[in-house]
PDB file of N, CA and C in Angstrom:
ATOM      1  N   UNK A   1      -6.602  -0.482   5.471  1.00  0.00           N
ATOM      2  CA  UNK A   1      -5.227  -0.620   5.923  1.00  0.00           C
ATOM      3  C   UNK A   1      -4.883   0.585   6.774  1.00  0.00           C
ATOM      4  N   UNK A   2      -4.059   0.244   7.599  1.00  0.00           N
ATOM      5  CA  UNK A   2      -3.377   1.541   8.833  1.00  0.00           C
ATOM      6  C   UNK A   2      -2.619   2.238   7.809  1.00  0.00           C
ATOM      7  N   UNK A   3      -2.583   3.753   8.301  1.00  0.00           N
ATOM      8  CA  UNK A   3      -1.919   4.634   7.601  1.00  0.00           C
ATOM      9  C   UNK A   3      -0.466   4.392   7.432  1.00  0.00           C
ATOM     10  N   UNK A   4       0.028   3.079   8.291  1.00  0.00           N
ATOM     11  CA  UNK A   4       1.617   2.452   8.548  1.00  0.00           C
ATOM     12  C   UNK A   4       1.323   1.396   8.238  1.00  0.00           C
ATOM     13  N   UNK A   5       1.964   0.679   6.679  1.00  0.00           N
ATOM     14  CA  UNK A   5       1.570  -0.450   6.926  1.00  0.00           C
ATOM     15  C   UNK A   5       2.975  -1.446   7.468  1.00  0.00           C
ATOM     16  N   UNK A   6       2.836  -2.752   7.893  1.00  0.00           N
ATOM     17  CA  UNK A   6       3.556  -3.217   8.861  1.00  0.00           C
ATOM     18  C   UNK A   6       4.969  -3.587   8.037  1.00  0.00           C
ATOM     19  N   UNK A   7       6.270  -3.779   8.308  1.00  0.00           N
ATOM     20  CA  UNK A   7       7.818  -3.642   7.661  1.00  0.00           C
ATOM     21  C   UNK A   7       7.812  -4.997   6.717  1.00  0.00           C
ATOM     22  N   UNK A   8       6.586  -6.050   6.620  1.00  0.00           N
ATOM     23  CA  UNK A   8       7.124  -7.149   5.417  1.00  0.00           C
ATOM     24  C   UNK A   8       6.191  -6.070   4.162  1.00  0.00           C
ATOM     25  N   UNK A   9       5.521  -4.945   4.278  1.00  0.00           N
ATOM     26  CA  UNK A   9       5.521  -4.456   3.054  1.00  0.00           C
ATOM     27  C   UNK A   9       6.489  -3.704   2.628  1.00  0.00           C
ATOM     28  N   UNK A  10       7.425  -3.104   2.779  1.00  0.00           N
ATOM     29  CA  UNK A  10       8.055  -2.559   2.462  1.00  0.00           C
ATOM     30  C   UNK A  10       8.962  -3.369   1.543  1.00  0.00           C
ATOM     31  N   UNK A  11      10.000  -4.452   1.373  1.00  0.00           N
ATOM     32  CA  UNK A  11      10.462  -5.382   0.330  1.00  0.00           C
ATOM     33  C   UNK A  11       9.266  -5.546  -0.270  1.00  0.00           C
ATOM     34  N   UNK A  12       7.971  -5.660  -0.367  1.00  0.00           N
ATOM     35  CA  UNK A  12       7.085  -6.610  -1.115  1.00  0.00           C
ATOM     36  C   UNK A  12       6.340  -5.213  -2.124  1.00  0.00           C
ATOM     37  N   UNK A  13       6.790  -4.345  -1.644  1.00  0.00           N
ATOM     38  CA  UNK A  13       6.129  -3.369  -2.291  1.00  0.00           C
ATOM     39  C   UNK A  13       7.469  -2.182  -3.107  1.00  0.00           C
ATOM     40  N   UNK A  14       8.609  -2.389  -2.502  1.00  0.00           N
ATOM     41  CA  UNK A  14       9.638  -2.805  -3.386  1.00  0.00           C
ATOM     42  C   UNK A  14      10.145  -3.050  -4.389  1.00  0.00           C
ATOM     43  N   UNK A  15       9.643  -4.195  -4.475  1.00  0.00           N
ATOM     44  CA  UNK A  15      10.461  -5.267  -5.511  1.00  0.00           C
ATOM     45  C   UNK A  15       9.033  -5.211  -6.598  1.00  0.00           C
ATOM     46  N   UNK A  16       7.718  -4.519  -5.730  1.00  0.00           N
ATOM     47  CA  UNK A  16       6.783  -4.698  -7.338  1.00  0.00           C
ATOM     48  C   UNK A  16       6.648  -3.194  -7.807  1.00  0.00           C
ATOM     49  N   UNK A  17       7.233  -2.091  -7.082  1.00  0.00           N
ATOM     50  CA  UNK A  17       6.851  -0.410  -7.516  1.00  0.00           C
ATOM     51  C   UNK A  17       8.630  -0.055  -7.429  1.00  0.00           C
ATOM     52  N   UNK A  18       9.279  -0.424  -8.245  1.00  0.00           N
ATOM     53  CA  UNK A  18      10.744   0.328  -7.966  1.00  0.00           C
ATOM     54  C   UNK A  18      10.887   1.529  -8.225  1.00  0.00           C
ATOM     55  N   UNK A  19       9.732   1.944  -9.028  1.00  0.00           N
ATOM     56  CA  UNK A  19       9.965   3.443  -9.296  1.00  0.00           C
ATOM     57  C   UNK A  19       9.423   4.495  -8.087  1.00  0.00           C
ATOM     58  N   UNK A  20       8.892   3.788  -7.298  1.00  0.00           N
ATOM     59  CA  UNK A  20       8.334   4.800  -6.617  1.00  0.00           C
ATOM     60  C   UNK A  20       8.925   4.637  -5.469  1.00  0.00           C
ATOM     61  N   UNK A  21       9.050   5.473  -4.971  1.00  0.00           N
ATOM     62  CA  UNK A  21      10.337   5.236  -2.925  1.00  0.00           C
ATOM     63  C   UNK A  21       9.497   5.172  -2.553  1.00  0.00           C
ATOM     64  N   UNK A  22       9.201   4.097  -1.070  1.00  0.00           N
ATOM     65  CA  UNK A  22       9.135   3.836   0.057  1.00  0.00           C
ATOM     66  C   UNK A  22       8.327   5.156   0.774  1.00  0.00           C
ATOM     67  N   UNK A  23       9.738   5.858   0.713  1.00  0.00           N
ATOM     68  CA  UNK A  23       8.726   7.096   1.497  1.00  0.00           C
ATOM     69  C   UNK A  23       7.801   8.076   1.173  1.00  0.00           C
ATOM     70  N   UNK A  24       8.000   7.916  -0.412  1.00  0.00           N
ATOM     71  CA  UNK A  24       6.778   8.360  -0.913  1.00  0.00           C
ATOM     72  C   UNK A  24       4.986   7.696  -1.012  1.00  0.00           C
ATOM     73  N   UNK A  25       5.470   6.372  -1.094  1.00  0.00           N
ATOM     74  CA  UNK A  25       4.585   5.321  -0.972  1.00  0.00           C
ATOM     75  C   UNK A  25       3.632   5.447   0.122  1.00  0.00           C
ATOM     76  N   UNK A  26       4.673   5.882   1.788  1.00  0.00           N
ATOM     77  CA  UNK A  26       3.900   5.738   2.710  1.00  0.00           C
ATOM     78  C   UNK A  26       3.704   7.518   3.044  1.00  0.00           C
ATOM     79  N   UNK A  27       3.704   7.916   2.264  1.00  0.00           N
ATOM     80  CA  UNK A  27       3.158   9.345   2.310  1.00  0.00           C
ATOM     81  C   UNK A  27       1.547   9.579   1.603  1.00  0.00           C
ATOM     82  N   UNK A  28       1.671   8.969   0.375  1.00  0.00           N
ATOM     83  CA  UNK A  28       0.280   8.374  -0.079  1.00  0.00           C
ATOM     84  C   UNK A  28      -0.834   7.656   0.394  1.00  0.00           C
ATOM     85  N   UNK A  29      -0.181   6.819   1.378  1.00  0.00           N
ATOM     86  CA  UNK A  29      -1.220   5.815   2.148  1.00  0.00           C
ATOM     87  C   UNK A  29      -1.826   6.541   3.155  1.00  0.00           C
ATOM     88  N   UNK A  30      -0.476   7.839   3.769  1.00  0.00           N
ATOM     89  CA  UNK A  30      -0.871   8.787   5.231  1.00  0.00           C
ATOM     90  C   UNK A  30      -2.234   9.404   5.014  1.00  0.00           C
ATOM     91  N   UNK A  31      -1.772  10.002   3.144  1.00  0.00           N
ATOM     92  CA  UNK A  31      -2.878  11.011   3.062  1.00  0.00           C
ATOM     93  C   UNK A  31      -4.246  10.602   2.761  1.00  0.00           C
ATOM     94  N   UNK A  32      -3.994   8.992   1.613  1.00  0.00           N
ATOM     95  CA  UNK A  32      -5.427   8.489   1.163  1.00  0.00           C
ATOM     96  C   UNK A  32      -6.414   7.882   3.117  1.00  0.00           C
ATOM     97  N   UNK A  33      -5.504   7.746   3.856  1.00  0.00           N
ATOM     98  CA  UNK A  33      -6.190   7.410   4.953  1.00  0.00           C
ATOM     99  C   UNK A  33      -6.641   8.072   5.987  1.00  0.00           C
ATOM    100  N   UNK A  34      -6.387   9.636   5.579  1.00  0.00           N
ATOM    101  CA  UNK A  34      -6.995  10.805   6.356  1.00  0.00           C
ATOM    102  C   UNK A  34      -8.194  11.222   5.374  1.00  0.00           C
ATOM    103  N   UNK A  35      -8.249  10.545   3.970  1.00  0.00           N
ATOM    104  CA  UNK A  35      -9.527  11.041   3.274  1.00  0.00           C
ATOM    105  C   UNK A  35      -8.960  11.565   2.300  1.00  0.00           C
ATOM    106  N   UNK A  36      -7.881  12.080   1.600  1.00  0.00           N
ATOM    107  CA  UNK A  36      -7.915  12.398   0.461  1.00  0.00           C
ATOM    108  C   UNK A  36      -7.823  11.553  -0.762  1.00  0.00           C
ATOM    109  N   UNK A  37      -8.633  11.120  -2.087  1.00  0.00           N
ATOM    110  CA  UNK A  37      -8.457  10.935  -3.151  1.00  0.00           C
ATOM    111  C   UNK A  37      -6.930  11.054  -3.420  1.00  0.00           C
ATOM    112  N   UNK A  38      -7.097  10.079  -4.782  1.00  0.00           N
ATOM    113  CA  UNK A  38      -6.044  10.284  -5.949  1.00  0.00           C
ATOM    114  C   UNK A  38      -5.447  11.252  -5.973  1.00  0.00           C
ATOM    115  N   UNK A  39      -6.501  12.145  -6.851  1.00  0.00           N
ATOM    116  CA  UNK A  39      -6.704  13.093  -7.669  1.00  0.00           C
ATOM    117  C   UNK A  39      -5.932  14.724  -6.867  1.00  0.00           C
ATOM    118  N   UNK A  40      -6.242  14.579  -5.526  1.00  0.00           N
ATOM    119  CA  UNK A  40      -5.865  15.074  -4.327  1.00  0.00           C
ATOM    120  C   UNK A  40      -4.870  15.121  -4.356  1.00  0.00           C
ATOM    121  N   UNK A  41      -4.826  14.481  -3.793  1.00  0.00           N
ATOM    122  CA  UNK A  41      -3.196  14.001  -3.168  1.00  0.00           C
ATOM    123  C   UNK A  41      -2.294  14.226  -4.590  1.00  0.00           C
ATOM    124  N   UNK A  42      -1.984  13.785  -5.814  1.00  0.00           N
ATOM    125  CA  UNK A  42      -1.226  13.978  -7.071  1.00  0.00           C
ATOM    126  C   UNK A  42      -1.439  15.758  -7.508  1.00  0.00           C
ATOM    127  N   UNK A  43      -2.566  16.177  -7.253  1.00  0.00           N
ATOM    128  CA  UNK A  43      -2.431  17.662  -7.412  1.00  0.00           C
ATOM    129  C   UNK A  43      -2.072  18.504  -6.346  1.00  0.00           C
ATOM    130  N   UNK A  44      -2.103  18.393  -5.227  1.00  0.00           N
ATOM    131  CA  UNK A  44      -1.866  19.341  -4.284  1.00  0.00           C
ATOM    132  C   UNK A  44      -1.054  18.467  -3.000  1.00  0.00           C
ATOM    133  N   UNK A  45      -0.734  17.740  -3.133  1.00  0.00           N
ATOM    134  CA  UNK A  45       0.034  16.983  -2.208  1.00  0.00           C
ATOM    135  C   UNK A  45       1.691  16.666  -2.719  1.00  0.00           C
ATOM    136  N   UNK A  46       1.406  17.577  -3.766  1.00  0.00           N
ATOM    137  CA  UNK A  46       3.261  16.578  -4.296  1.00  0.00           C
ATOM    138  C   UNK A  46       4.192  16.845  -3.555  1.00  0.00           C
ATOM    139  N   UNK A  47       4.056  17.814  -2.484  1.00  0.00           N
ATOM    140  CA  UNK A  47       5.373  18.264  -1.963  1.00  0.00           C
ATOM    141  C   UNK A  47       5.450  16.956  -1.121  1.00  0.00           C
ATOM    142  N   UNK A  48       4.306  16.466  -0.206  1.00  0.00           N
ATOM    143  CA  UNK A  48       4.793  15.529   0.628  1.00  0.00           C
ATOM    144  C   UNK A  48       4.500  14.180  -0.028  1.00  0.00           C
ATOM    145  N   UNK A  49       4.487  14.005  -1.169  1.00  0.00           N
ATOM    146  CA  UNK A  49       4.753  12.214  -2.239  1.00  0.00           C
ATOM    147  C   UNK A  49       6.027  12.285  -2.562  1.00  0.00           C
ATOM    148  N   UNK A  50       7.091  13.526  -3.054  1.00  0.00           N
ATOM    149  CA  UNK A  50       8.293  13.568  -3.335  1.00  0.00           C
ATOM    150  C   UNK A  50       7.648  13.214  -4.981  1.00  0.00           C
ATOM    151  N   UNK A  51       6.643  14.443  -5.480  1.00  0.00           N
ATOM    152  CA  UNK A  51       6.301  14.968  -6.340  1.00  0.00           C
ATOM    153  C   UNK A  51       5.618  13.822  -7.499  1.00  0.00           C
ATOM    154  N   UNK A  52       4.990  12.820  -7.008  1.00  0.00           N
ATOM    155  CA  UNK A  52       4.397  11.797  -7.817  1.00  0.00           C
ATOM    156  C   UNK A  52       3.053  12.562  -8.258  1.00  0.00           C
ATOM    157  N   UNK A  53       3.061  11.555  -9.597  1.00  0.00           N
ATOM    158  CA  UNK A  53       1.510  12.190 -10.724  1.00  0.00           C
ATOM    159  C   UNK A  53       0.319  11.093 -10.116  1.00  0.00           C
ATOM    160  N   UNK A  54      -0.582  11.469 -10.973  1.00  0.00           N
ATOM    161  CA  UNK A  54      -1.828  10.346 -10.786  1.00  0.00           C
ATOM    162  C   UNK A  54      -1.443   9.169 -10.908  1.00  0.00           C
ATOM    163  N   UNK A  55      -0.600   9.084 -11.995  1.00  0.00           N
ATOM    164  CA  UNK A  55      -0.497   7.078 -12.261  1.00  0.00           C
ATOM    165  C   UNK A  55       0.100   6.438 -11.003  1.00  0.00           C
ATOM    166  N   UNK A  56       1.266   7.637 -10.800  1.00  0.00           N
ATOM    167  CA  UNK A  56       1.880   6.951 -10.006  1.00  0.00           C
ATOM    168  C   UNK A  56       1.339   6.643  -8.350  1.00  0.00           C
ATOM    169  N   UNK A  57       0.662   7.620  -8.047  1.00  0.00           N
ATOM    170  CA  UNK A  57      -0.512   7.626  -6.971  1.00  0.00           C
ATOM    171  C   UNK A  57      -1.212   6.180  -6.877  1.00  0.00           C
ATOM    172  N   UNK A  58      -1.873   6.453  -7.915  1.00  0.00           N
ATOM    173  CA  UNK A  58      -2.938   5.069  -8.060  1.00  0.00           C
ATOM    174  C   UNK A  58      -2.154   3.859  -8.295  1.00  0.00           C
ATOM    175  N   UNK A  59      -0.942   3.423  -8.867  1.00  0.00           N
ATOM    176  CA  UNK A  59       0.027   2.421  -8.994  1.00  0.00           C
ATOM    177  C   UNK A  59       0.286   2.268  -7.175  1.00  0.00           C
ATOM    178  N   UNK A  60       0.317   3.395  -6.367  1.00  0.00           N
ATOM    179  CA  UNK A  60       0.791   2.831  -5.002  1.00  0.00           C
ATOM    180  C   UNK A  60      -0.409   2.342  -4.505  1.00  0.00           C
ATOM    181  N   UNK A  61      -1.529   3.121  -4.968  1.00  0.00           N
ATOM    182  CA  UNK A  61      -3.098   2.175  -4.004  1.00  0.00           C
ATOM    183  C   UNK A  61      -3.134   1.147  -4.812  1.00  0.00           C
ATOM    184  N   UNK A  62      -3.373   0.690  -6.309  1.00  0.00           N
ATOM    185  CA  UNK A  62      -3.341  -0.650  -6.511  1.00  0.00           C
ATOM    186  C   UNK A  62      -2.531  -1.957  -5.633  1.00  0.00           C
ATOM    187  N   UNK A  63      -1.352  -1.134  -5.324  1.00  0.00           N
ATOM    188  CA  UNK A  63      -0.535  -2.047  -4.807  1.00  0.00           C
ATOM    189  C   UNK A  63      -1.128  -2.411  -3.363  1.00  0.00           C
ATOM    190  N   UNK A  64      -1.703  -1.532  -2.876  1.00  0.00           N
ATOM    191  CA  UNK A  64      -2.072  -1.166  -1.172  1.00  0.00           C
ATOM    192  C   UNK A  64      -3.243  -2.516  -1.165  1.00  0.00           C
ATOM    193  N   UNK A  65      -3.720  -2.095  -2.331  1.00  0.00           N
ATOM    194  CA  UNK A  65      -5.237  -3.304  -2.697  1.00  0.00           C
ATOM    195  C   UNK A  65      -4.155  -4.983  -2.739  1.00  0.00           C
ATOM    196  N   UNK A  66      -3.895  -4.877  -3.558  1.00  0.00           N
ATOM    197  CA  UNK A  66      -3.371  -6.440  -3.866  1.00  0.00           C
ATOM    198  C   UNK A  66      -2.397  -6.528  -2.187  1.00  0.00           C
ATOM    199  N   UNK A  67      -1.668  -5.860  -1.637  1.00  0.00           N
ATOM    200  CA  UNK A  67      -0.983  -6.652  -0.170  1.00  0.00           C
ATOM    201  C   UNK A  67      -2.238  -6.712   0.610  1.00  0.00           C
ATOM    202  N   UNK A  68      -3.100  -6.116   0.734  1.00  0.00           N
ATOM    203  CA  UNK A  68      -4.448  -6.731   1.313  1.00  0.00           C
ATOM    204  C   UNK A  68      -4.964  -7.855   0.836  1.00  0.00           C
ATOM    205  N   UNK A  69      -5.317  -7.863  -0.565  1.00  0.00           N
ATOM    206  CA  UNK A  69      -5.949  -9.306  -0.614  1.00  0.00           C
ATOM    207  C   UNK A  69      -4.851 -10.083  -0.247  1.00  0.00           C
ATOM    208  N   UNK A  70      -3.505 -10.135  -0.675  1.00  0.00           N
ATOM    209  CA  UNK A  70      -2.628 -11.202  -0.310  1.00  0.00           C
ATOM    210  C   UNK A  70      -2.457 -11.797   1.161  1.00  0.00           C
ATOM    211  N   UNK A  71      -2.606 -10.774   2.148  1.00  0.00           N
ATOM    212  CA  UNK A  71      -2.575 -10.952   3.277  1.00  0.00           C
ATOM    213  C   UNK A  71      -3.835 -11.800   4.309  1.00  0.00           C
ATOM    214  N   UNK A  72      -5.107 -11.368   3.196  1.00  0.00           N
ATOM    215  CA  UNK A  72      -6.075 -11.813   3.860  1.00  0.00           C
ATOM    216  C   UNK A  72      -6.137 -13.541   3.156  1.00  0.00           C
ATOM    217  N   UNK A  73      -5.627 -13.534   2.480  1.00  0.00           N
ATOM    218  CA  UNK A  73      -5.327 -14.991   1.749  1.00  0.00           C
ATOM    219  C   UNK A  73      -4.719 -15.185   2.304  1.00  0.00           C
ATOM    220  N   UNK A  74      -3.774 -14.978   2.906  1.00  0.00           N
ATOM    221  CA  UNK A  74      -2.768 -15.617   3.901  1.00  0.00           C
ATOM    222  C   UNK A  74      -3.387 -16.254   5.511  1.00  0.00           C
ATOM    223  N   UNK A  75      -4.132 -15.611   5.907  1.00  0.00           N
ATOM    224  CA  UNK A  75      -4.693 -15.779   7.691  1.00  0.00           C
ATOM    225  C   UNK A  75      -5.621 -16.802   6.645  1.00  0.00           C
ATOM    226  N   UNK A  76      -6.445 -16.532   5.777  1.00  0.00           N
ATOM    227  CA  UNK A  76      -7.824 -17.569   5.047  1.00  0.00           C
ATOM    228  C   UNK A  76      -6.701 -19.240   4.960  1.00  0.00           C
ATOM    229  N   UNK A  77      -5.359 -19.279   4.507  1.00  0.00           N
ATOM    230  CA  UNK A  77      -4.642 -20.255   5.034  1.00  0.00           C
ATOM    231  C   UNK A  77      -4.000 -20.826   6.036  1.00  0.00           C
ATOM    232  N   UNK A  78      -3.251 -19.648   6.357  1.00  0.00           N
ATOM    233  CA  UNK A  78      -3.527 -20.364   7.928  1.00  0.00           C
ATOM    234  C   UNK A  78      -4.475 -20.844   9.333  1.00  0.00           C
ATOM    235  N   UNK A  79      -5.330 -19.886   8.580  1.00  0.00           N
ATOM    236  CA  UNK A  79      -6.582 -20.406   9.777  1.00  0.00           C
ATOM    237  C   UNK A  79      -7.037 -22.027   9.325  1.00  0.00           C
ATOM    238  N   UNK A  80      -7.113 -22.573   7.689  1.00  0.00           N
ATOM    239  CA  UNK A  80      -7.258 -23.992   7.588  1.00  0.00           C
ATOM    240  C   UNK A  80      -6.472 -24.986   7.794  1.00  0.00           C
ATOM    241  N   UNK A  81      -4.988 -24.373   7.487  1.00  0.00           N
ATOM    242  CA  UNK A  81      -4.418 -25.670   7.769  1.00  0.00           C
ATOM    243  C   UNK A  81      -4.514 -25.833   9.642  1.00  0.00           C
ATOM    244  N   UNK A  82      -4.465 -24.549  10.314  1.00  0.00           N
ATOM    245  CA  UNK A  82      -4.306 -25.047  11.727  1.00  0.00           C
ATOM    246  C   UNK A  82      -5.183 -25.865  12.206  1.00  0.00           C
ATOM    247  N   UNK A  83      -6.973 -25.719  11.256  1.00  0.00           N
ATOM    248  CA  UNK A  83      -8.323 -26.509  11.572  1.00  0.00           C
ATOM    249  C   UNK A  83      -7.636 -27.763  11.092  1.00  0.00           C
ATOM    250  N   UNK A  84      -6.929 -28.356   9.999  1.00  0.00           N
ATOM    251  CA  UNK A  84      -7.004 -29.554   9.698  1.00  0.00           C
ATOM    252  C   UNK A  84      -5.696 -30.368  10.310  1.00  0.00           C
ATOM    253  N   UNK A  85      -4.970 -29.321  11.060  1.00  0.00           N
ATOM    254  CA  UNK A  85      -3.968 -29.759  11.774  1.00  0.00           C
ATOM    255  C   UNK A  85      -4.133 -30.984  13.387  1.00  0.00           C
ATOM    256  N   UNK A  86      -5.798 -30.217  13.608  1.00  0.00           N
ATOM    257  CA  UNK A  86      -5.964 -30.807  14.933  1.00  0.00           C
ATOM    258  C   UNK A  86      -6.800 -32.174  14.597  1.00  0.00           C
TER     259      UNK A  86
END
């Protein structure tokens, strides 16, 4: 995933992590996608997560995982119905 992910995650990631803000969320994704770990990022990164622990770290990449598979399930449907459309 891009270090930005695109504005329908933001409600969708939302409404399933309320504890964690937005802008902390995409502060986690900045750093896991320049290369830092968890473990990283929750120990020496808190200033720019707006001070999240490990769980909560890894609760935002779980989430990062599941809007990927969801998404790629999504094109895996639309690419069939458009085949069975024609």
């Amino acid at each position: 995933m891009s270090p930005s992910p695109p504005s329908a995650f933001d409600p969708w990631f939302q409404a399933r992590c309320p504890d964690v803000t937005l802008e902390s969320a995409r502060a986690v994704l900045e750093l896991v996608a320049e290369g830092a770990t968890a473990a990283f990022v929750a120990r020496y990164r808190r200033d720019r997560t707006g001070n999240l622990g490990e769980p909560a770290v890894r609760k935002v990449l779980r989430a990062r995982d599941q809007w990927e598979r969801l998404v790629g399930r999504q094109a895996i449907i639309l690419e069939s119905i458009e085949r069975h459309a024609t």
